[in-house]
Protein backbone atom coordinates (compact mmCIF):
# COMPACT_ATOMS: atom_id res chain seq x y z
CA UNK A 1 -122.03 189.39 -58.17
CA UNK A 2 -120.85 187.01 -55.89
CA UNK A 3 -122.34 184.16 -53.71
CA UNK A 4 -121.87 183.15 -50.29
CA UNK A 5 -119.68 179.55 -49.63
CA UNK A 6 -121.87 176.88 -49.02
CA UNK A 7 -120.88 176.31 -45.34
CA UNK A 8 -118.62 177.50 -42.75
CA UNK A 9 -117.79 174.66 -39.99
CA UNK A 10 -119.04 176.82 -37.14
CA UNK A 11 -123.10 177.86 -38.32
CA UNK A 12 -123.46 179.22 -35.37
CA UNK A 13 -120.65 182.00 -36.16
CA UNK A 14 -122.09 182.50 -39.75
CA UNK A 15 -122.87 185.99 -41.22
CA UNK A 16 -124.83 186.39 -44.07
CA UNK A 17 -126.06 189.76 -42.92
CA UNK A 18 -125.16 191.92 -46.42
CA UNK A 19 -125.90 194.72 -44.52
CA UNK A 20 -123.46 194.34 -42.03
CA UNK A 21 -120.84 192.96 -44.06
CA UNK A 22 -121.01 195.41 -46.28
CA UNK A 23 -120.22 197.92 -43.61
CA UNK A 24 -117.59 196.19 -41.73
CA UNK A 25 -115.70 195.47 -45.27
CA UNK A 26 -115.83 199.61 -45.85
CA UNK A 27 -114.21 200.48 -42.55
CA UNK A 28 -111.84 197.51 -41.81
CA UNK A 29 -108.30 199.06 -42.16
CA UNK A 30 -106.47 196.07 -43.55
CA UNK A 31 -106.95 193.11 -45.47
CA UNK A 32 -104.47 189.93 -46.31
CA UNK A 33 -104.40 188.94 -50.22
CA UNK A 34 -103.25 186.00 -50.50
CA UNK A 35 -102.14 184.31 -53.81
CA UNK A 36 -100.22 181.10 -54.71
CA UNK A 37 -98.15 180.55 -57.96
CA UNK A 38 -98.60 176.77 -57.42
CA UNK A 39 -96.48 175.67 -55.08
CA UNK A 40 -95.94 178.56 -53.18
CA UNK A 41 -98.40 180.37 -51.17
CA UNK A 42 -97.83 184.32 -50.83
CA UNK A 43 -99.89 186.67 -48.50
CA UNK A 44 -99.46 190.17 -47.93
CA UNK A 45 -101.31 193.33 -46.18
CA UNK A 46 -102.90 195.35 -48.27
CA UNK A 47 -104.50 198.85 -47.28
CA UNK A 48 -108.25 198.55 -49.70
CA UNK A 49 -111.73 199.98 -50.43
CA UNK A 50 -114.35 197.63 -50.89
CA UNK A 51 -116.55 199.16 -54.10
CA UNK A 52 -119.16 197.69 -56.68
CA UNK A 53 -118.78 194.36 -54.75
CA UNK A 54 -115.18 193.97 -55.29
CA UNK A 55 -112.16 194.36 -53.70
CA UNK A 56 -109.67 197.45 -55.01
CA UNK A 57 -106.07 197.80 -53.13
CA UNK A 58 -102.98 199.70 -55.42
CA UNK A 59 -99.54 198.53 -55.94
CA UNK A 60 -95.94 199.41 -58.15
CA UNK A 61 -96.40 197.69 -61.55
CA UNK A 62 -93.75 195.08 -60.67
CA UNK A 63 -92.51 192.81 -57.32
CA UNK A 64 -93.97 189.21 -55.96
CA UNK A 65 -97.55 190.08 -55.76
CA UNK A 66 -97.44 191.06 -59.64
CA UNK A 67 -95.33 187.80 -60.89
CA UNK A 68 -97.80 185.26 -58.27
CA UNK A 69 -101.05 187.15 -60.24
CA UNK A 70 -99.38 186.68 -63.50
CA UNK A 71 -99.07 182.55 -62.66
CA UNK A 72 -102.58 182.10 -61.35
CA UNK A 73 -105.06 185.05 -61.46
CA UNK A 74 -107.32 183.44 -58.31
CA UNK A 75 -106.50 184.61 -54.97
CA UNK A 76 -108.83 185.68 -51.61
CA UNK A 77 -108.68 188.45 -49.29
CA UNK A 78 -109.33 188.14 -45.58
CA UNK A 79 -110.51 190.54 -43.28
CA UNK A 80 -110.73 190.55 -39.48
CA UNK A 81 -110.87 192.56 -36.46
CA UNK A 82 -110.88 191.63 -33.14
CA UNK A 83 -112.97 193.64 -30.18
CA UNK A 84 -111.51 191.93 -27.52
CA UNK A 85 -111.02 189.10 -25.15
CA UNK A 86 -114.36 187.84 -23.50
CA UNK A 87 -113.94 186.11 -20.34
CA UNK A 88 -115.97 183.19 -18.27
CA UNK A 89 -115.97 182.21 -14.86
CA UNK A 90 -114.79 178.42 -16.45
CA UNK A 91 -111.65 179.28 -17.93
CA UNK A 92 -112.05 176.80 -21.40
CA UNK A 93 -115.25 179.09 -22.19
CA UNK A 94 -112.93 182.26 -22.39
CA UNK A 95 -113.48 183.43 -26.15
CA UNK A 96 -112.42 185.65 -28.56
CA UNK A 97 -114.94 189.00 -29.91
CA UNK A 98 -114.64 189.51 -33.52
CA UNK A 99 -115.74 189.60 -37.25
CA UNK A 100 -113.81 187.98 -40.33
CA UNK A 101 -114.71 187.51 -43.47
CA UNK A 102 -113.19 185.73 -46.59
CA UNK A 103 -113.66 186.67 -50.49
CA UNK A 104 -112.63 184.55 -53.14
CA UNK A 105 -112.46 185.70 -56.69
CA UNK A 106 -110.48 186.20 -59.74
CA UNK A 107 -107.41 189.55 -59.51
CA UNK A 108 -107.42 191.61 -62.80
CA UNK A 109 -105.53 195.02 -63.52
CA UNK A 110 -108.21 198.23 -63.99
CA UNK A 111 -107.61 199.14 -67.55
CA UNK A 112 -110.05 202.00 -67.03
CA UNK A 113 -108.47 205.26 -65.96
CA UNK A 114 -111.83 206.56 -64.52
CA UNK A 115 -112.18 202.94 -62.81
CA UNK A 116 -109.20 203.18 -61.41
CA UNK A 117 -109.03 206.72 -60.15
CA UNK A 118 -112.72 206.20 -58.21
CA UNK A 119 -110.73 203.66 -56.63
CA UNK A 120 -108.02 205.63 -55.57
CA UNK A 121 -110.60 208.60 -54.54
CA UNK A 122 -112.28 205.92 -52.25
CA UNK A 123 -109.03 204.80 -50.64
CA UNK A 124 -108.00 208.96 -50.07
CA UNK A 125 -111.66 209.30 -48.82
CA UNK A 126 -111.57 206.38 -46.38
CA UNK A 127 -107.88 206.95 -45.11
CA UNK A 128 -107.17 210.77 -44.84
CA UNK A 129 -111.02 211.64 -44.96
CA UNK A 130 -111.20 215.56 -46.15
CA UNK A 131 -107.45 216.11 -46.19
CA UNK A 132 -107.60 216.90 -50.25
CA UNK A 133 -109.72 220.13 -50.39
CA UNK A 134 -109.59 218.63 -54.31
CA UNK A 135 -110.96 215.17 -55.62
CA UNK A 136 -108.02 212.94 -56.81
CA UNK A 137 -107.73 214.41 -61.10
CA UNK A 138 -107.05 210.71 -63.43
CA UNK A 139 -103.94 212.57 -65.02
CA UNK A 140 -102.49 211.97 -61.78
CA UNK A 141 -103.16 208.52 -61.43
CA UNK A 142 -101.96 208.01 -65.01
CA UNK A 143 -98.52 210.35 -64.36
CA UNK A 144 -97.40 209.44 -61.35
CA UNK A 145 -94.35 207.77 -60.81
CA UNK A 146 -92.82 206.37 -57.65
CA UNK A 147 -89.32 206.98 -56.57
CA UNK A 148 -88.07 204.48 -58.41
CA UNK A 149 -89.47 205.44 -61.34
CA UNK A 150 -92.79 202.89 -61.10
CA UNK A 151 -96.05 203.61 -62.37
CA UNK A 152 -99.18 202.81 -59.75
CA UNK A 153 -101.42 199.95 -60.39
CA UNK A 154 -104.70 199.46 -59.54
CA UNK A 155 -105.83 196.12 -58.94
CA UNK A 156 -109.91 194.42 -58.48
CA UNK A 157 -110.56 190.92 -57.28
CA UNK A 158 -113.87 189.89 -58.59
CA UNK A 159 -115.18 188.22 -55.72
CA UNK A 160 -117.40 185.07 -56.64
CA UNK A 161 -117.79 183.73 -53.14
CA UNK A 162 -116.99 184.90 -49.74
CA UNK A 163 -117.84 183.36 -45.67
CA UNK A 164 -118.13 185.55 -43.12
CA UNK A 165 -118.09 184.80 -39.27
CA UNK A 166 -118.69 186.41 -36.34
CA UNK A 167 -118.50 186.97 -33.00
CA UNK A 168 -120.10 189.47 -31.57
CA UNK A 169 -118.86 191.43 -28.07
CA UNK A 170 -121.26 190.59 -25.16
CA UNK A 171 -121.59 193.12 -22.43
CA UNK A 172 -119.87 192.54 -19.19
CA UNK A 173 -117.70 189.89 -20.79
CA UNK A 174 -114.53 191.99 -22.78
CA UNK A 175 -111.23 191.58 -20.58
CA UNK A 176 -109.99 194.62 -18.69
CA UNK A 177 -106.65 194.83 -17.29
CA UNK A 178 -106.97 194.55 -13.45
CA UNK A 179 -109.71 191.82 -13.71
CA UNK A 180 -109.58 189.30 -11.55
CA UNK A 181 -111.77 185.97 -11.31
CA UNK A 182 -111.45 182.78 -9.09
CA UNK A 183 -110.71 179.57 -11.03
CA UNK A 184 -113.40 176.93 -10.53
CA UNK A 185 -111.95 174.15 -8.69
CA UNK A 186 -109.05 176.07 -7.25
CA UNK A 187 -107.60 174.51 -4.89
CA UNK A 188 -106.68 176.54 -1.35
């Protein structure tokens, strides 16, 4: 299982709610893996499920993500989302509504065909909910072949810590177009 980082610089924008960051991490759309072979830092976009405590996302079985993993197994995965623009009669107080959170772990391969199917399941279930009148069969995720003749791989990062932030929309505040408000000290 994993542990939260000791600090983030901002306490006041901490999460540690489990509850909710369990919840935002299942319906985020996106995340940002990011990897570095040593001396050069890689991050890419990644469509994921967030299962068992870990991060799953799928990928051919060869390119840049594949060779950085090979070179250094560590990486993290970002999420965010931002509700919107929150303004303030003072214009420096303007802020931004939103929820991040980082996870920090070691990236393996899922040996396990059942492992790695659940995953896949999980993703179908989360993007194109009820579209497959069938659950996703493991001979499929074991046959398939892309295009270009490349086998899907399913990936995990172990997550051993992870920060969260947020912060949260406050009514009245989100920015509308067609909202209009009087700078203090405007001159006439």
């Amino acid at each position: 299982m994993y542990a939260f980082a000791d600090k983030v610089r901002l306490q006041l924008r901490a999460c540690t709610d489990e509850t909710k960051i369990h919840a935002f991490l299942e319906h985020a759309e996106t995340g940002i893996l990011g990897l570095s072979n040593g001396d050069q830092p890689y991050a890419v976009p990644l469509n994921y499920v967030w299962m068992n405590g870990a991060i799953y996302f799928h990928g051919a079985e060869e390119g840049r993500k594949n060779e950085y993993m090979k070179q250094n197994a560590k990486g993290c995965f970002t999420v965010s989302e931002s509700y919107g623009t929150m303004t303030a009669p003072v214009p420096a107080h303007t802020d931004t509504a939103y929820m991040s959170v980082m996870l920090f772990g070691s990236l393996s391969i899922i040996e396990s065909l059942d492992e790695a199917a659940a995953a896949m399941q999980k993703m179908l279930d989360k993007y194109v909910p009820g579209f497959y009148r069938h659950p996703l069969a493991a001979q499929h995720v074991d046959k398939y072949r892309s295009s270009l003749g490349s086998r899907t791989i399913v990936f995990k990062l172990s997550v051993d810590t992870m920060t969260a932030k947020e912060n949260a929309p406050q009514e009245g505040r989100i920015f509308r177009p067609g909202q209009h408000e009087s700078m203090p000290f405007e001159r006439d």
